[in-house]
C-alpha atoms as a PDB file:
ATOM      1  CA  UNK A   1      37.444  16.099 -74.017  1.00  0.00           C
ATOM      2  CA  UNK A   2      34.199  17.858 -75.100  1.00  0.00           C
ATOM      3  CA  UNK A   3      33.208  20.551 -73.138  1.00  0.00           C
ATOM      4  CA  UNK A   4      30.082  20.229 -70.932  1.00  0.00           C
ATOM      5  CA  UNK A   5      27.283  23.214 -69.712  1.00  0.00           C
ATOM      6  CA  UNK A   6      26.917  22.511 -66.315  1.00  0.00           C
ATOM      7  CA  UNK A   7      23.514  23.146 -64.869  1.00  0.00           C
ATOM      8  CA  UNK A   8      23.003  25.362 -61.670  1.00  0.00           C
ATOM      9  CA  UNK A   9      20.006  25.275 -59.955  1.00  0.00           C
ATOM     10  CA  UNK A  10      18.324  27.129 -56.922  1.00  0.00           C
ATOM     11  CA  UNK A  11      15.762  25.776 -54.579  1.00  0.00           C
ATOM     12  CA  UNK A  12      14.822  27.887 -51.911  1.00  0.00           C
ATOM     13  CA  UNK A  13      12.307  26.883 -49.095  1.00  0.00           C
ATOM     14  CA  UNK A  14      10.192  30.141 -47.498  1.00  0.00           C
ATOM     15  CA  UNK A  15       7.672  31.171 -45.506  1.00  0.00           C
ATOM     16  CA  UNK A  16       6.549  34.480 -45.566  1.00  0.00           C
ATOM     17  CA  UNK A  17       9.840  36.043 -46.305  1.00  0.00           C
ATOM     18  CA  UNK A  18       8.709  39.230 -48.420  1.00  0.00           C
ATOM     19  CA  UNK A  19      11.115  41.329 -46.489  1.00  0.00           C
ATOM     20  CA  UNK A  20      14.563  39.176 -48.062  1.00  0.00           C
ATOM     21  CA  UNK A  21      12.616  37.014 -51.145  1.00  0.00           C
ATOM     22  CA  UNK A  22      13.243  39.848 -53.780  1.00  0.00           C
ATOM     23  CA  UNK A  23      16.521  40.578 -53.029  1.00  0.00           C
ATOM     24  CA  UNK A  24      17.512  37.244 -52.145  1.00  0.00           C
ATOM     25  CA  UNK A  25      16.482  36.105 -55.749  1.00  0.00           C
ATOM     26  CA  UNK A  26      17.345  39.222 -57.089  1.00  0.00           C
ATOM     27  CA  UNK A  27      21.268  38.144 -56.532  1.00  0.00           C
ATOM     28  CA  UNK A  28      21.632  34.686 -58.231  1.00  0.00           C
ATOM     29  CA  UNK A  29      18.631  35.338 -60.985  1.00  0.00           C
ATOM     30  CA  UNK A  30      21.220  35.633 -63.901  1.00  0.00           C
ATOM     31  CA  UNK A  31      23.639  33.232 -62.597  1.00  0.00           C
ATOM     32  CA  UNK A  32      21.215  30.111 -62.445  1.00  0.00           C
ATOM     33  CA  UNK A  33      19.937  28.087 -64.912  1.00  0.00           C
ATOM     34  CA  UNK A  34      16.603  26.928 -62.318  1.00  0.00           C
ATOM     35  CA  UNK A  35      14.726  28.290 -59.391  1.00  0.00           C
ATOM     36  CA  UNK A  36      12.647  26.155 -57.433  1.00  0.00           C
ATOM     37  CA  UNK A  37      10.906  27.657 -54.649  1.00  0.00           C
ATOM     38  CA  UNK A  38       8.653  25.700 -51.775  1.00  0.00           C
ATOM     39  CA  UNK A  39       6.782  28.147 -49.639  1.00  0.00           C
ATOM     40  CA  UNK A  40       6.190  26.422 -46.061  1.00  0.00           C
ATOM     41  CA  UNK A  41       2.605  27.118 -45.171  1.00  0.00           C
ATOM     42  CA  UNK A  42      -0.132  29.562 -46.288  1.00  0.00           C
ATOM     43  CA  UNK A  43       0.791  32.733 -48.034  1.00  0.00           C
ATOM     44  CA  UNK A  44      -0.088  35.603 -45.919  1.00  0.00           C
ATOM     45  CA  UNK A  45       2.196  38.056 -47.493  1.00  0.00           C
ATOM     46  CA  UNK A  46       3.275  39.136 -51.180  1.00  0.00           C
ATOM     47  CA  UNK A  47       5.943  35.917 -51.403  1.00  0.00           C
ATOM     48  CA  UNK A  48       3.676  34.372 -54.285  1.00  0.00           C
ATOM     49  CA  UNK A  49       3.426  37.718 -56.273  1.00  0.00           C
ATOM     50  CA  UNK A  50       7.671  38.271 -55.828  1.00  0.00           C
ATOM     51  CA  UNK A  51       7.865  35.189 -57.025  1.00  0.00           C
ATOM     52  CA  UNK A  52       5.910  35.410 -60.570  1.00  0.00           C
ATOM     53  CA  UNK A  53       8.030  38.121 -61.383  1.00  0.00           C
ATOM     54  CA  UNK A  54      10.667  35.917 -62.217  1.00  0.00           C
ATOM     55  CA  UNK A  55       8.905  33.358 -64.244  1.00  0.00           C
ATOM     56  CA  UNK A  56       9.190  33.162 -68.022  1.00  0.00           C
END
């Protein structure tokens, strides 16, 4: 039996969650392989900026 990678992957829905985002993401970050994240609404706090830290 070959041995497969399995593929973990995060999707995370917020809304204006600056407070929790960074450390939320901050605790899974270098166990996923994906991070998908749907903010609910208009951005009216530094969500988006936390955020593009984290992409490549």
């Amino acid at each position: 039996m070959k041995n497969k990678k399995l593929s973990v992957s995060v999707v995370m829905v917020i809304y204006n969650e600056e407070k929790l985002f960074e450390r939320a993401i901050g605790s899974f970050y270098d166990l996923v392989d994906e991070i998908i994240i749907v903010h609910d609404g208009k951005y009216i706090d530094q969500s988006l900026e936390i955020a593009r830290k984290y992409t490549e």
